[in-house]
C-alpha atoms as a PDB file:
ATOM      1  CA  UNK A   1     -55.936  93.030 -52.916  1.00  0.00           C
ATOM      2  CA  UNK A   2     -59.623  92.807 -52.074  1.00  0.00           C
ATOM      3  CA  UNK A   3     -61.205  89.557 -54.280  1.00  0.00           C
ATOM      4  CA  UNK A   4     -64.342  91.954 -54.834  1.00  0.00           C
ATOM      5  CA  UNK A   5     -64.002  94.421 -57.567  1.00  0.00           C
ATOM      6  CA  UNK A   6     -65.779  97.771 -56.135  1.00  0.00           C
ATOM      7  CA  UNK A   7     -66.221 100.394 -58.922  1.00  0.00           C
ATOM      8  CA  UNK A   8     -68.763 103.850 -58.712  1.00  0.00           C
ATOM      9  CA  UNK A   9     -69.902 105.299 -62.310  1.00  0.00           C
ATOM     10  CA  UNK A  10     -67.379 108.074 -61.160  1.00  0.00           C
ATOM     11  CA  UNK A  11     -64.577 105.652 -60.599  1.00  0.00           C
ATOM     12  CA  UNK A  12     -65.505 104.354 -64.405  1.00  0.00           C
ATOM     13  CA  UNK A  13     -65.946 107.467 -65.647  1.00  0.00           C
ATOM     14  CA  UNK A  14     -62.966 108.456 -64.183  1.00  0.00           C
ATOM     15  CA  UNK A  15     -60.803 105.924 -65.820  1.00  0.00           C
ATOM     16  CA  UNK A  16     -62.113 106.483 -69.370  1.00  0.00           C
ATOM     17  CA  UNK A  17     -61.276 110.037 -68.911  1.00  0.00           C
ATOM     18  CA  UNK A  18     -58.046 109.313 -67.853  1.00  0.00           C
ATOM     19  CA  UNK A  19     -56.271 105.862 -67.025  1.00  0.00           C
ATOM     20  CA  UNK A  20     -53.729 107.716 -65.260  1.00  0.00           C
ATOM     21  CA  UNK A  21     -55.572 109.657 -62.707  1.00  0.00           C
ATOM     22  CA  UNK A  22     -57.104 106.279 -62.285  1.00  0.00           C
ATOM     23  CA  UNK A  23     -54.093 104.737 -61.388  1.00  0.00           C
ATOM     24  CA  UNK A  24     -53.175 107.813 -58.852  1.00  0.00           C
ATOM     25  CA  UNK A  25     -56.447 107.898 -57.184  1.00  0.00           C
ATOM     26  CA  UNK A  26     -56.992 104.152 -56.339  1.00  0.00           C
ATOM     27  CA  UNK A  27     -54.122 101.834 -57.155  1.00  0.00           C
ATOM     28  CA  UNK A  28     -50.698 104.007 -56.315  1.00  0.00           C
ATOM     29  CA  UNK A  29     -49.163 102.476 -53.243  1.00  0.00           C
ATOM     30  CA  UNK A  30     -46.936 105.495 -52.788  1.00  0.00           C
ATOM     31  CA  UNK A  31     -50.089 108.407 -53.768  1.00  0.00           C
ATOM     32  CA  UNK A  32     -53.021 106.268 -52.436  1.00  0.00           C
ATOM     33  CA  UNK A  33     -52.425 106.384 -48.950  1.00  0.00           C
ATOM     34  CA  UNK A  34     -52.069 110.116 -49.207  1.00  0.00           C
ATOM     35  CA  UNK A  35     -54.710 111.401 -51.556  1.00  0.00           C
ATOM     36  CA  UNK A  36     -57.149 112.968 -48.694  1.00  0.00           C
ATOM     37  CA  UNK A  37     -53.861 115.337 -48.148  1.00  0.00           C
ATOM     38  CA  UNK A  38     -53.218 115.851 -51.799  1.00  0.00           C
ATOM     39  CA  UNK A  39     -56.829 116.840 -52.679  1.00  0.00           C
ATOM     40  CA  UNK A  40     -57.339 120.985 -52.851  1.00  0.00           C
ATOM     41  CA  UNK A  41     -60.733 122.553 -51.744  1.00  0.00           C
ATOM     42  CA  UNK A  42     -62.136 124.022 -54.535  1.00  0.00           C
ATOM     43  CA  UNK A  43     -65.058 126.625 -54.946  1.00  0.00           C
ATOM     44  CA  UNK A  44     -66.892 125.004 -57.182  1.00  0.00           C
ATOM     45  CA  UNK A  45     -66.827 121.793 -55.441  1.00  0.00           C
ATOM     46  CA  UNK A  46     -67.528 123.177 -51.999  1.00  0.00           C
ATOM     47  CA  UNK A  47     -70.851 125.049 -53.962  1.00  0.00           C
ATOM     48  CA  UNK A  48     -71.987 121.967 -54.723  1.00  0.00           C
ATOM     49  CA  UNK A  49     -71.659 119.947 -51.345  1.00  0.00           C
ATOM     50  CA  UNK A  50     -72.837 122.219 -49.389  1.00  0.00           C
ATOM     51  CA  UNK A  51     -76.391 122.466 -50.966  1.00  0.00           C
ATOM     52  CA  UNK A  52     -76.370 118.530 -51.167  1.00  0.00           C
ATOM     53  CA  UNK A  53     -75.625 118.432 -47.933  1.00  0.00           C
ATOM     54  CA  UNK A  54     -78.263 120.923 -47.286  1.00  0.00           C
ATOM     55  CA  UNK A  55     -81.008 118.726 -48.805  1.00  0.00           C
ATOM     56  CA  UNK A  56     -80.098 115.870 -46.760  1.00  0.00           C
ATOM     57  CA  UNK A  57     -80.232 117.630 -43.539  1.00  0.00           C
ATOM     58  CA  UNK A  58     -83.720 119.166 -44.942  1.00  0.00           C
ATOM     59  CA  UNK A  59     -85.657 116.105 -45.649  1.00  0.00           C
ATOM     60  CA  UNK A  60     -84.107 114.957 -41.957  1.00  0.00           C
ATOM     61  CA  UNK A  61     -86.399 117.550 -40.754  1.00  0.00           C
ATOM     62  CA  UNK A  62     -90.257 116.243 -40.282  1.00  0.00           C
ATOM     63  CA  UNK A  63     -92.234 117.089 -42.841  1.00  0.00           C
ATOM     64  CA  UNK A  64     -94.165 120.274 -41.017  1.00  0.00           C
ATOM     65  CA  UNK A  65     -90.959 121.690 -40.449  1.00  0.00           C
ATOM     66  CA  UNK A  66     -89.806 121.905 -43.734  1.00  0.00           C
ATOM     67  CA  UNK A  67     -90.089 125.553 -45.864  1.00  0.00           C
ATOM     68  CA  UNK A  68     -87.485 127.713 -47.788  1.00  0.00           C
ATOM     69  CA  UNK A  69     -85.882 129.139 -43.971  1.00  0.00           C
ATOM     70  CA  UNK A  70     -84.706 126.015 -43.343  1.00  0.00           C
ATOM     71  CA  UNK A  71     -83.023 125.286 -46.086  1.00  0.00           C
ATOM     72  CA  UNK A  72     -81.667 129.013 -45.794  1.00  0.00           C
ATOM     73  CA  UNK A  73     -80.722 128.452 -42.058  1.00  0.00           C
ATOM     74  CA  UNK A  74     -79.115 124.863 -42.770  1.00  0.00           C
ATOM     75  CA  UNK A  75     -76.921 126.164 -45.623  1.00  0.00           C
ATOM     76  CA  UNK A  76     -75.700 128.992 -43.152  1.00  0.00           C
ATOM     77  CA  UNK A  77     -74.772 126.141 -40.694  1.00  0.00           C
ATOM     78  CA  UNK A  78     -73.071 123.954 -43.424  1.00  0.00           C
ATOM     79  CA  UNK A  79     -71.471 126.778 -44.784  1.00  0.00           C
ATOM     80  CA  UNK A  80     -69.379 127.826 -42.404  1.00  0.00           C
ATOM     81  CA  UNK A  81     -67.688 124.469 -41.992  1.00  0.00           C
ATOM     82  CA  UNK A  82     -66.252 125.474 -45.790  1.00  0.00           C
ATOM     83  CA  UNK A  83     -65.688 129.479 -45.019  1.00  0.00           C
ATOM     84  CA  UNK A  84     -62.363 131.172 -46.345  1.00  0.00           C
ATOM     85  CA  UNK A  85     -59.548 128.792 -47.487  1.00  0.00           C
ATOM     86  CA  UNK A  86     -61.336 125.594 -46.180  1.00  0.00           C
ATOM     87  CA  UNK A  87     -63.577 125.963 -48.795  1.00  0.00           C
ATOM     88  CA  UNK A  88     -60.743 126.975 -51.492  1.00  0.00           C
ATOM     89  CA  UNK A  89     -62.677 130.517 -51.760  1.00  0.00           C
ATOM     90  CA  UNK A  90     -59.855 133.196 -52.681  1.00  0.00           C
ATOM     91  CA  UNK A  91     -61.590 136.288 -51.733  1.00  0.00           C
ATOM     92  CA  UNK A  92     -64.674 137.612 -49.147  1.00  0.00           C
ATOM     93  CA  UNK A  93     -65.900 138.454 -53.103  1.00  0.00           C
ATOM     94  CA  UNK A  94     -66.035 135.283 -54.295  1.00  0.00           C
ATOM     95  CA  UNK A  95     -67.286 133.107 -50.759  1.00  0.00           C
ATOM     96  CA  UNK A  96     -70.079 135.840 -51.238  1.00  0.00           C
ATOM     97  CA  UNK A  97     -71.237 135.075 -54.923  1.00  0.00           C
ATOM     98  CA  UNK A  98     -70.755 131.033 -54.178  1.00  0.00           C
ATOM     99  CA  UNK A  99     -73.178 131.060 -50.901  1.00  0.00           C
ATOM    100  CA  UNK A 100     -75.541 133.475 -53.287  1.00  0.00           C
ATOM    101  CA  UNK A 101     -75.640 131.110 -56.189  1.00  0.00           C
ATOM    102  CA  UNK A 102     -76.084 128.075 -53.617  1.00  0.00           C
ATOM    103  CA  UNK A 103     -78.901 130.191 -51.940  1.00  0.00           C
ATOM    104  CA  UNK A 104     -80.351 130.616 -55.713  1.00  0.00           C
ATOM    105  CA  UNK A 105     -80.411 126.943 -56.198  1.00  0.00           C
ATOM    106  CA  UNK A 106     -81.841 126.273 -52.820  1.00  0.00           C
ATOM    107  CA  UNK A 107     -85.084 128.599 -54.034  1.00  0.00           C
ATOM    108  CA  UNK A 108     -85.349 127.041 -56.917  1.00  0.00           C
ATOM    109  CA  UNK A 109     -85.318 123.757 -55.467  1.00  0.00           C
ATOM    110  CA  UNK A 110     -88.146 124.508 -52.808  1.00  0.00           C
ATOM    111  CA  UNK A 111     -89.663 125.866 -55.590  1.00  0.00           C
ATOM    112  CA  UNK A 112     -90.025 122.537 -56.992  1.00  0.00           C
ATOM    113  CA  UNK A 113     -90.153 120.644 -54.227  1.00  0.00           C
ATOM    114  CA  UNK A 114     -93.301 122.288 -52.680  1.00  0.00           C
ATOM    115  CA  UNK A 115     -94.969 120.461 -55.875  1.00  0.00           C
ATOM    116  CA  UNK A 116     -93.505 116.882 -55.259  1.00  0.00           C
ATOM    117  CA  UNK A 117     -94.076 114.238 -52.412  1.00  0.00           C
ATOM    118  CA  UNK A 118     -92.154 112.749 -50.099  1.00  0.00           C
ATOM    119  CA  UNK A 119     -89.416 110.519 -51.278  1.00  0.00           C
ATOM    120  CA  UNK A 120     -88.654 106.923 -51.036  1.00  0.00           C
ATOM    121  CA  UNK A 121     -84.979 107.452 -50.553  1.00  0.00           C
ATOM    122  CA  UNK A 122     -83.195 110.338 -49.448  1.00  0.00           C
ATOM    123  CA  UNK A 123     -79.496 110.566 -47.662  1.00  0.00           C
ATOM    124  CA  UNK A 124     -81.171 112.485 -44.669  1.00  0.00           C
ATOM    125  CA  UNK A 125     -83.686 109.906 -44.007  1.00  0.00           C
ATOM    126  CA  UNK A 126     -81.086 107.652 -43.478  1.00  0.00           C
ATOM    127  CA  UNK A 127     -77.694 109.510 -41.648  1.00  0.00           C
ATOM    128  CA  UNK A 128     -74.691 107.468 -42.517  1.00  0.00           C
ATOM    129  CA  UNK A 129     -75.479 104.754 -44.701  1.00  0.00           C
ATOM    130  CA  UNK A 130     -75.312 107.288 -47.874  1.00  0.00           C
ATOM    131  CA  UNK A 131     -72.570 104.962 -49.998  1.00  0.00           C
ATOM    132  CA  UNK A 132     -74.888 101.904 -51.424  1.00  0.00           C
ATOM    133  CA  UNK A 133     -73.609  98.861 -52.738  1.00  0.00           C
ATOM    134  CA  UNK A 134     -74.527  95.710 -54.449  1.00  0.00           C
ATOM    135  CA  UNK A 135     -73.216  92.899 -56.297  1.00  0.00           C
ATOM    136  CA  UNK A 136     -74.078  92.912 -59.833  1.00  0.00           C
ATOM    137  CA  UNK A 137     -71.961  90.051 -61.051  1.00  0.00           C
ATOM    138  CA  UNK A 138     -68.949  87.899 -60.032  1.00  0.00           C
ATOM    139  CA  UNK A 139     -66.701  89.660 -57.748  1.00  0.00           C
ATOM    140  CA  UNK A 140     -68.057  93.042 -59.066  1.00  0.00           C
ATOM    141  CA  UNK A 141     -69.955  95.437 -56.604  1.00  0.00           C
ATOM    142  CA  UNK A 142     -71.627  98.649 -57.780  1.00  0.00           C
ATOM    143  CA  UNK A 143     -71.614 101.434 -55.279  1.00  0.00           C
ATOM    144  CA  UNK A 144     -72.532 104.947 -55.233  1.00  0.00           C
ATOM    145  CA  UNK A 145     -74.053 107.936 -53.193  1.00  0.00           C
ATOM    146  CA  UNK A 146     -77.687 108.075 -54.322  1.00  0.00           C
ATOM    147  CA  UNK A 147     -79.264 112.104 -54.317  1.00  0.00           C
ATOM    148  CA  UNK A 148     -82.987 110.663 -53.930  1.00  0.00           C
ATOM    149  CA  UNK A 149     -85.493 108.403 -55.152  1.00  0.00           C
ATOM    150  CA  UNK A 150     -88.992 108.909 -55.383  1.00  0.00           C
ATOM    151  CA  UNK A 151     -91.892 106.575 -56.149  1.00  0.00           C
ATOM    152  CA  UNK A 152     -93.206 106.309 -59.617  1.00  0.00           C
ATOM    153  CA  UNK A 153     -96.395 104.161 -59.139  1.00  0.00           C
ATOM    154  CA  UNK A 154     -95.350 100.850 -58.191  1.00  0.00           C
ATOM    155  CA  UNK A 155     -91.962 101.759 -59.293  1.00  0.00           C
ATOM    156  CA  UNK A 156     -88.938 104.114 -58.499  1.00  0.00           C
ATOM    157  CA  UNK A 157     -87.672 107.458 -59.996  1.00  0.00           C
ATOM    158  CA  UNK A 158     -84.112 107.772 -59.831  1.00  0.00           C
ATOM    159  CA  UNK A 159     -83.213 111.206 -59.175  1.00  0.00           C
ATOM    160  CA  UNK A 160     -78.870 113.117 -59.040  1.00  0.00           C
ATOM    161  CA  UNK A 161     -79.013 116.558 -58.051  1.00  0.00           C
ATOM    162  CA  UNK A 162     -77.106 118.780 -60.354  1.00  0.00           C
ATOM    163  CA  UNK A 163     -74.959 122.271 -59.399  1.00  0.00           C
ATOM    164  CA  UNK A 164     -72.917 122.681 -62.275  1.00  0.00           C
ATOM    165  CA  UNK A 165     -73.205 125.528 -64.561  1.00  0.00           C
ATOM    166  CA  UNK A 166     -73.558 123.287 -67.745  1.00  0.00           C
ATOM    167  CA  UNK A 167     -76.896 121.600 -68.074  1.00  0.00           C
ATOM    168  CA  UNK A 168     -75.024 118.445 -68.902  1.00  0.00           C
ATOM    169  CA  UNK A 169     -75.068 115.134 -67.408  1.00  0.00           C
ATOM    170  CA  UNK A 170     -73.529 111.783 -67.857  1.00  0.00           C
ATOM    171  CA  UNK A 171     -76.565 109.318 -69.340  1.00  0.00           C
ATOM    172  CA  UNK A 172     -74.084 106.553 -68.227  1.00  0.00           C
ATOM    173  CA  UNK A 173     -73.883 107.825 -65.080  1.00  0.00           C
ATOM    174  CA  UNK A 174     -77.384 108.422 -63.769  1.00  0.00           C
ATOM    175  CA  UNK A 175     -78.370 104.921 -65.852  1.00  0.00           C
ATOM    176  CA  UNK A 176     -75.832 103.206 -63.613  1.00  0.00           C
ATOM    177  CA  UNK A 177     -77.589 104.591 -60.505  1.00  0.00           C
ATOM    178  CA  UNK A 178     -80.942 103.121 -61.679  1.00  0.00           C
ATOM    179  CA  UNK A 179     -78.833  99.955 -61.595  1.00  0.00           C
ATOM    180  CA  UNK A 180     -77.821 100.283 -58.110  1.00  0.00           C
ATOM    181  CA  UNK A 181     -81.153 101.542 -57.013  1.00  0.00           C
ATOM    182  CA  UNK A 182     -82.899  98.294 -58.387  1.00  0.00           C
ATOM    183  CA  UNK A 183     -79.909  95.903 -57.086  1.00  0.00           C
ATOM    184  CA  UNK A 184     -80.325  98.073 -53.443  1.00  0.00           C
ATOM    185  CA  UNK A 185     -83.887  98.449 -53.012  1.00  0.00           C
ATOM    186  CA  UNK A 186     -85.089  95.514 -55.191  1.00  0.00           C
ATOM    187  CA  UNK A 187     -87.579  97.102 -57.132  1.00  0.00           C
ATOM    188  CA  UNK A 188     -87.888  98.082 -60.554  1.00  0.00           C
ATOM    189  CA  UNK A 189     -86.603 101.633 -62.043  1.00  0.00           C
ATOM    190  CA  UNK A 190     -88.671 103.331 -64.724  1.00  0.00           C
ATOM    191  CA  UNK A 191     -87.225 106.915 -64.364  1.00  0.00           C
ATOM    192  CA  UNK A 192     -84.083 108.392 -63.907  1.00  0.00           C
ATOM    193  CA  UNK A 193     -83.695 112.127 -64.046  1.00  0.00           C
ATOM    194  CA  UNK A 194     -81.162 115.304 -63.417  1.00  0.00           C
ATOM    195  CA  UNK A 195     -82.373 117.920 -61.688  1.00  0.00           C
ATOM    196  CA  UNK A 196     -80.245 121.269 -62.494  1.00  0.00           C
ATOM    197  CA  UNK A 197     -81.146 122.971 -59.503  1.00  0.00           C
ATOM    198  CA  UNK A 198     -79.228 126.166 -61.438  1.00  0.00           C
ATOM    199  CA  UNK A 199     -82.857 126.566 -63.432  1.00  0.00           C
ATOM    200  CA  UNK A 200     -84.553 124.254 -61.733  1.00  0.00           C
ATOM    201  CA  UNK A 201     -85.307 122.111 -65.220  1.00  0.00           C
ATOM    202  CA  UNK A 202     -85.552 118.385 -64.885  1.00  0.00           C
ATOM    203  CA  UNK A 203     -83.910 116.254 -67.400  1.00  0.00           C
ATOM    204  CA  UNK A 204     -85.602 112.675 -67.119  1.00  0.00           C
ATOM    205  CA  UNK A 205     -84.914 109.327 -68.913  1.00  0.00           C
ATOM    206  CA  UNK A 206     -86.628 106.325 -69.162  1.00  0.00           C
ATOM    207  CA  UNK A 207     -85.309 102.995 -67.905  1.00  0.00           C
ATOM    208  CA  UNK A 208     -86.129  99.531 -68.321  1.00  0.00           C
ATOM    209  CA  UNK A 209     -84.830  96.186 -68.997  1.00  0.00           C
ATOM    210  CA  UNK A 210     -82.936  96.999 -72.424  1.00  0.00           C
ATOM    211  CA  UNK A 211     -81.147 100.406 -70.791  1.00  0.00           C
ATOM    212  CA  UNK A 212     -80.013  98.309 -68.009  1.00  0.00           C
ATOM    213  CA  UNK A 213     -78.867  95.408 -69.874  1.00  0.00           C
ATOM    214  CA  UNK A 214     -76.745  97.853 -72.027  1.00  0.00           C
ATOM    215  CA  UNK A 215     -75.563 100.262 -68.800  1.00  0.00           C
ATOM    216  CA  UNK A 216     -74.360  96.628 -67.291  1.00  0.00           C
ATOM    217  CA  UNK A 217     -72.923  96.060 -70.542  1.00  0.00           C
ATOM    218  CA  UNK A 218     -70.894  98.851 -70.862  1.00  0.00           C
ATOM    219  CA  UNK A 219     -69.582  98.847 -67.053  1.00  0.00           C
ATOM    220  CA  UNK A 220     -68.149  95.308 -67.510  1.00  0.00           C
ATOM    221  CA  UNK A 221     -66.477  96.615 -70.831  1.00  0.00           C
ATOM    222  CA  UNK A 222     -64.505  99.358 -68.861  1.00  0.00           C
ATOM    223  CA  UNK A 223     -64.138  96.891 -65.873  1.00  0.00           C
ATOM    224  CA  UNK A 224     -62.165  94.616 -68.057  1.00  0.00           C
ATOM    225  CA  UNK A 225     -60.265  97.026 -69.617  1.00  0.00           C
ATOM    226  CA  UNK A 226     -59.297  98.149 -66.288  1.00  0.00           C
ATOM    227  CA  UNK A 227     -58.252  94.560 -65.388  1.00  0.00           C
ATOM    228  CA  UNK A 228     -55.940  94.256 -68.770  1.00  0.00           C
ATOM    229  CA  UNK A 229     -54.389  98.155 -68.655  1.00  0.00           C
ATOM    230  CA  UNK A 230     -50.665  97.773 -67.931  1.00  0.00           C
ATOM    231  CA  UNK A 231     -49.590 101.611 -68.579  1.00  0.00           C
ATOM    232  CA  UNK A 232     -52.662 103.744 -67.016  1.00  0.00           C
ATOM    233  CA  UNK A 233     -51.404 105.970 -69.742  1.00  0.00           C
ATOM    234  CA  UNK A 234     -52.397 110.027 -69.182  1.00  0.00           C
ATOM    235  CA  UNK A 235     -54.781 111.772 -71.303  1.00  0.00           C
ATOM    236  CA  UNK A 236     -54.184 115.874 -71.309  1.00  0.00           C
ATOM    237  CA  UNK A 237     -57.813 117.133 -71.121  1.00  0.00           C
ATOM    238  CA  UNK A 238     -61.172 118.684 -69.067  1.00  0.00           C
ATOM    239  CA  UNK A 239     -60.325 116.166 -66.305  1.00  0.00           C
ATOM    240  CA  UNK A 240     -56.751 117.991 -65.594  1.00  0.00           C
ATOM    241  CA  UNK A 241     -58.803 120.984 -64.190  1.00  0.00           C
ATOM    242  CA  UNK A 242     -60.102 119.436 -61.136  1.00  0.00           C
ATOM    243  CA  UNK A 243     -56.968 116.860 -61.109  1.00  0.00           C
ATOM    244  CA  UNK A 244     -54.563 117.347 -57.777  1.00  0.00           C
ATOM    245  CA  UNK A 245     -52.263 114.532 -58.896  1.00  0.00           C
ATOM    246  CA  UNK A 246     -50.568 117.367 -61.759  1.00  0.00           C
ATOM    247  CA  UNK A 247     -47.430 117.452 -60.355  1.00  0.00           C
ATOM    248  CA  UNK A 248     -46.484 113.928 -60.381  1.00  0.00           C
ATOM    249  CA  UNK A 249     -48.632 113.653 -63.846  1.00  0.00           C
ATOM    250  CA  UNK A 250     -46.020 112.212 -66.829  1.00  0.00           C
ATOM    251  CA  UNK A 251     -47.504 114.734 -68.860  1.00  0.00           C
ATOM    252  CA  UNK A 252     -46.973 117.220 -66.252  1.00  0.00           C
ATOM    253  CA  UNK A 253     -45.566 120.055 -68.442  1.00  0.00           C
ATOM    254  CA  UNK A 254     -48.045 118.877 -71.414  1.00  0.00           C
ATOM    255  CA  UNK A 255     -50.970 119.697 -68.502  1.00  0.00           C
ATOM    256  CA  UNK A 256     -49.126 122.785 -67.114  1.00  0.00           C
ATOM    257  CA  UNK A 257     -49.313 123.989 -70.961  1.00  0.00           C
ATOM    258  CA  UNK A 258     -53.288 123.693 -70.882  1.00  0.00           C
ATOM    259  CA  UNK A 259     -53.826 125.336 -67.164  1.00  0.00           C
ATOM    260  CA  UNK A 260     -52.434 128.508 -68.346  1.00  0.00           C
ATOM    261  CA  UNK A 261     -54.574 128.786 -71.121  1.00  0.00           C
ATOM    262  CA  UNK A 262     -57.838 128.816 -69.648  1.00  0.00           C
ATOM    263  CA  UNK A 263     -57.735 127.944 -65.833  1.00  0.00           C
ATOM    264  CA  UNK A 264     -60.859 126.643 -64.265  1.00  0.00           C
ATOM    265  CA  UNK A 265     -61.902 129.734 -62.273  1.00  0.00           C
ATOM    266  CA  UNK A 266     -63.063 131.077 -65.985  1.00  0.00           C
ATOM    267  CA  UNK A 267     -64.130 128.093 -67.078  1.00  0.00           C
ATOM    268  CA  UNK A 268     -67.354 125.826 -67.448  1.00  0.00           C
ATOM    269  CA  UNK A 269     -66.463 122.412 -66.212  1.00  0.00           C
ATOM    270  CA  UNK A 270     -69.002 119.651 -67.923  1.00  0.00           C
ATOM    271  CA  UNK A 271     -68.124 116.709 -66.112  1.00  0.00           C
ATOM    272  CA  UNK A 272     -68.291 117.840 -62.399  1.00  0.00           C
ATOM    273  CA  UNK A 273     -68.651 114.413 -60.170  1.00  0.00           C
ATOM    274  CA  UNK A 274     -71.762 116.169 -59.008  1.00  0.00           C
END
């Protein structure tokens, strides 16, 4: 086992949702190795990478060339990577109102964008070094997939992209991303926002030395719970919708119980991991 600890705020989040899928997902010898083949495309999830994806290859593009086409013509290219059962569509019906809603947030997003500058930080301005990470204490490295940063004066503006239905984001979350931002860039935060490219609204926060002293707080809480859990116990809830570890889940018939009820094709997911 590596001496560095290397957690995400999805990995955390993860675990606090549910110690078990925790356990599945990164510590299972027997699951672990296997988990790229045990994961099932899912609609919702294939929405939402595709027009992140879509952003990145924009702001690739020089400036000049950038307008609404292109991000119309990129998401045609990216989207037929994901087409039919790749993308875990069931029906021609509903691939067609998933590449309309991602074409929807695309407007609205050029909408905004035509009204902003260039950013600091963007995936696409870089190709292939998307997954950042820094120490931030002993044997403890932060790492994540930053959406974009822009500059805020002297400063930067932490910014996640968000294509979930719910306007609801994780304040722990995008407050650990100004984190890594400062730790990766060394400069100071003052802003971190969503950006619910559904609407198009911008949720912003701001950051400074007493949010990041608590956000560091809190991540070495759940790191050292993580270090002391012995039983990775399950906990039956939202997280078992977008779970593909179900069937070897000791609550199994507990979670099979809850599926039936509502299952996530019908429902509104809050805490997406994008």
């Amino acid at each position: 086992m590596s001496k560095d600890l290397y957690v995400s705020p999805y990995k955390l989040q993860g675990f606090a949702e549910c110690p078990q899928w925790f356990y599945f997902e990164y510590l299972d010898e027997e699951i672990h190795p296997y988990r790229r083949e045990l994961k099932k495309p899912r609609s919702f999830f294939t929405v939402g990478d595709c027009v992140h994806k879509t952003i990145s290859a924009f702001f690739i593009r020089s400036a000049g060339q950038r307008n609404e086409q292109l991000l119309f013509d990129l998401l045609k290219q990216i989207w037929d990577q994901y087409s039919g059962a790749r993308g875990g569509f069931e029906n021609a019906e509903e691939e067609k109102n998933c590449f309309i809603e991602a074409k929807e947030m695309l407007k609205n997003f050029w909408k905004r964008q035509q009204k902003m500058g260039e950013p600091f930080y963007s995936p696409g301005i870089v190709p292939g070094k998307e997954l950042k990470k820094s120490e931030i204490g002993p044997d403890l490295i932060l790492m994540g997939k930053l959406d974009r940063i822009d500059p805020e004066g002297e400063d930067l503006h932490v910014i996640d992209y968000k294509t979930g239905k719910k306007e609801e984001g994780s304040s722990f979350q995008i407050m650990a991303y100004g984190v890594l931002a400062e730790a990766v860039f060394q400069k100071d935060v003052s802003k971190v926002s969503f950006w619910y490219l559904r609407s198009g609204r911008m949720q912003t926060f701001l950051y400074n030395l007493e949010e990041r002293d608590k956000i560091l707080e809190k991540i070495n809480t759940i790191v050292s719970k993580i270090k002391a859990e012995k039983k990775f116990a399950p906990r039956v809830g939202s997280r078992c919708y977008i779970c593909d570890y179900v069937q070897f889940c000791p609550k199994k018939e507990e979670v099979l119980k809850l599926l039936k009820k509502e299952m996530p094709s019908q429902r509104e997911i809050s805490k997406l991991p994008f």
